[in-house]
Protein backbone atom coordinates (compact mmCIF):
# COMPACT_ATOMS: atom_id res chain seq x y z
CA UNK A 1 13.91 64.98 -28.24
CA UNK A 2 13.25 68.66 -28.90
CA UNK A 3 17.12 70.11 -30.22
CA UNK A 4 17.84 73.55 -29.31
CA UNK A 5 20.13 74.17 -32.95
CA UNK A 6 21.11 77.64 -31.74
CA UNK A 7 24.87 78.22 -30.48
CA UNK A 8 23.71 77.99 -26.78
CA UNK A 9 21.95 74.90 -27.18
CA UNK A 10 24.92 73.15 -29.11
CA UNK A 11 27.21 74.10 -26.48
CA UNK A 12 25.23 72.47 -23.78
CA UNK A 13 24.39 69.49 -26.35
CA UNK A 14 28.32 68.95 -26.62
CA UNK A 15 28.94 69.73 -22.47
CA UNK A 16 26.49 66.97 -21.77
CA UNK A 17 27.21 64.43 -24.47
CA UNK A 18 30.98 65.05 -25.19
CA UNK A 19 33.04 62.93 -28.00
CA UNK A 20 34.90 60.07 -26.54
CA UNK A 21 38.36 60.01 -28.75
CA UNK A 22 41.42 57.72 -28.45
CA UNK A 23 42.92 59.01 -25.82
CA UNK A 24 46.56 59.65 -28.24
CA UNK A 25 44.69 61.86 -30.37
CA UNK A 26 44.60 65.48 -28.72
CA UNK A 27 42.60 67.00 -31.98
CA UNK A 28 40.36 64.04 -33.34
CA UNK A 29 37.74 66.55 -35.43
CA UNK A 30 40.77 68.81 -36.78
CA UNK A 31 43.55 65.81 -38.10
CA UNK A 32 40.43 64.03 -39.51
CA UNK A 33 39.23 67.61 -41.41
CA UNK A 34 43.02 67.77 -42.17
CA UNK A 35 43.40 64.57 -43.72
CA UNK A 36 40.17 64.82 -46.27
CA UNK A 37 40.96 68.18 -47.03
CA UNK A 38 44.94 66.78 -47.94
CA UNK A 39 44.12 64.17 -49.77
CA UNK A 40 41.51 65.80 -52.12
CA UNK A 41 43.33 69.35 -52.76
CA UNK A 42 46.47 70.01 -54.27
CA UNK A 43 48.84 71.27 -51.77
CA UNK A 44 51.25 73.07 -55.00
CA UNK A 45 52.11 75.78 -56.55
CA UNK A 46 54.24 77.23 -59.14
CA UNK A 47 56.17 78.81 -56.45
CA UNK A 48 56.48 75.49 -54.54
CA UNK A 49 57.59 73.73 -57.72
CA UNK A 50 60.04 76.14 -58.39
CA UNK A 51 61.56 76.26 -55.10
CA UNK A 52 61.82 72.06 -55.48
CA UNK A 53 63.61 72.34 -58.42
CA UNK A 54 65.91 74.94 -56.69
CA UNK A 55 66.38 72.88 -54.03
CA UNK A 56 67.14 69.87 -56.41
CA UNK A 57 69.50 71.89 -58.26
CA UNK A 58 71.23 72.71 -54.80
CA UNK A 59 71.69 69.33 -53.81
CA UNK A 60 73.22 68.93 -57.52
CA UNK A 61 76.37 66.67 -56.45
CA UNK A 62 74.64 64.49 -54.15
CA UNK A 63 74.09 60.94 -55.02
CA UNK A 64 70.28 60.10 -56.01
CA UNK A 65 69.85 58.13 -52.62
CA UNK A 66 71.26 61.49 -50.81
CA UNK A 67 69.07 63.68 -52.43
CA UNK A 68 66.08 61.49 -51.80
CA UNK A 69 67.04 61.81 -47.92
CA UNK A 70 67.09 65.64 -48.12
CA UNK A 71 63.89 65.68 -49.80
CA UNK A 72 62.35 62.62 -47.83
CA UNK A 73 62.99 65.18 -44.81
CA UNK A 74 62.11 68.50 -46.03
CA UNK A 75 58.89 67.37 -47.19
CA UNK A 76 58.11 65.94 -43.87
CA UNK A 77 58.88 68.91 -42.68
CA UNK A 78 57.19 71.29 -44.87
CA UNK A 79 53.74 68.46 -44.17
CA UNK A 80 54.01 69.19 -40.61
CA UNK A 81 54.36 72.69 -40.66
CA UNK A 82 51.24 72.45 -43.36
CA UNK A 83 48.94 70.76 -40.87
CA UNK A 84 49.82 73.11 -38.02
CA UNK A 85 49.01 75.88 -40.02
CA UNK A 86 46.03 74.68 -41.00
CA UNK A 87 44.78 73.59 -37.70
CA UNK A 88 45.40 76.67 -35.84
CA UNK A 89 43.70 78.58 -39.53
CA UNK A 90 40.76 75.97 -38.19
CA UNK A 91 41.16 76.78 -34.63
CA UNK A 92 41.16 80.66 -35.39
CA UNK A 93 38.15 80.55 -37.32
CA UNK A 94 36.33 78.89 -34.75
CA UNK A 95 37.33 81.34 -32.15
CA UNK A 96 36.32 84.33 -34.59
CA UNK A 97 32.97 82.79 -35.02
CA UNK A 98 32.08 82.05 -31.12
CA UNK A 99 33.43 85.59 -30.53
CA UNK A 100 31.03 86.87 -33.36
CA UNK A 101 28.19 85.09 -32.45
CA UNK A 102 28.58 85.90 -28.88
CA UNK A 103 27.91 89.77 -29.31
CA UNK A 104 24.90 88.22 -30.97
CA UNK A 105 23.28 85.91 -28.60
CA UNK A 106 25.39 86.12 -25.42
C-alpha cells in the first residue's frame, strides 16, 4: 500500500479507517497520553508544596481522619482540574497545528 504521510493523506487515512474505542471513553488517545505523561512526571512544585502545608496548617484542629478527607478531596479535585487542563493544552495544540499547516497545504 502506497501511504500518502502528508496532512491530507492522514486525514483521509483516519476518515476511512477510524479508531474503534469503548464506547464510555469520549477521548481514548488524550486520557491514555494523560495517564503516561502522569505517571512518569512530577506533577509538584515548591509552590504546590507550600500551599499543602498551608492547607494542612488550616485544617490544624481537625482530627487526622478529617484532615485526610479534606485532602482525599482536594486532591481529587486539583487531579481533575489537572487532566482537563492538560487535555484541552493537547486539544489546543492540535488545533494550532492543523490551522498552521493548513495555510501551508490547504
Amino acid at each position: 500500500m502506497d501511504m500518502d504521510f502528508s496532512l491530507n493523506g492522514w486525514r483521509r487515512y483516519l476518515a476511512e479507517h477510524p479508531i474503534q474505542f469503548h464506547e464510555d471513553c469520549v477521548q481514548p488517545v488524550l486520557n491514555a497520553l494523560y495517564e503516561m505523561y502522569s505517571e512518569t512526571h512530577i506533577m509538584s512544585n515548591d509552590k504546590t508544596r507550600q500551599l499543602d502545608g498551608t492547607l494542612n496548617d488550616a485544617l490544624g484542629r481537625l482530627t487526622y481522619r478529617q484532615k485526610d478527607a479534606v485532602f482525599s478531596t482536594v486532591n481529587s479535585l486539583c487531579a481533575e482540574h489537572e487532566q482537563i487542563a492538560f487535555l484541552a493544552g493537547l486539544q489546543l495544540g492540535a488545533q494550532l497545528m492543523l490551522e498552521l499547516t493548513e495555510e501551508v497545504n490547504p
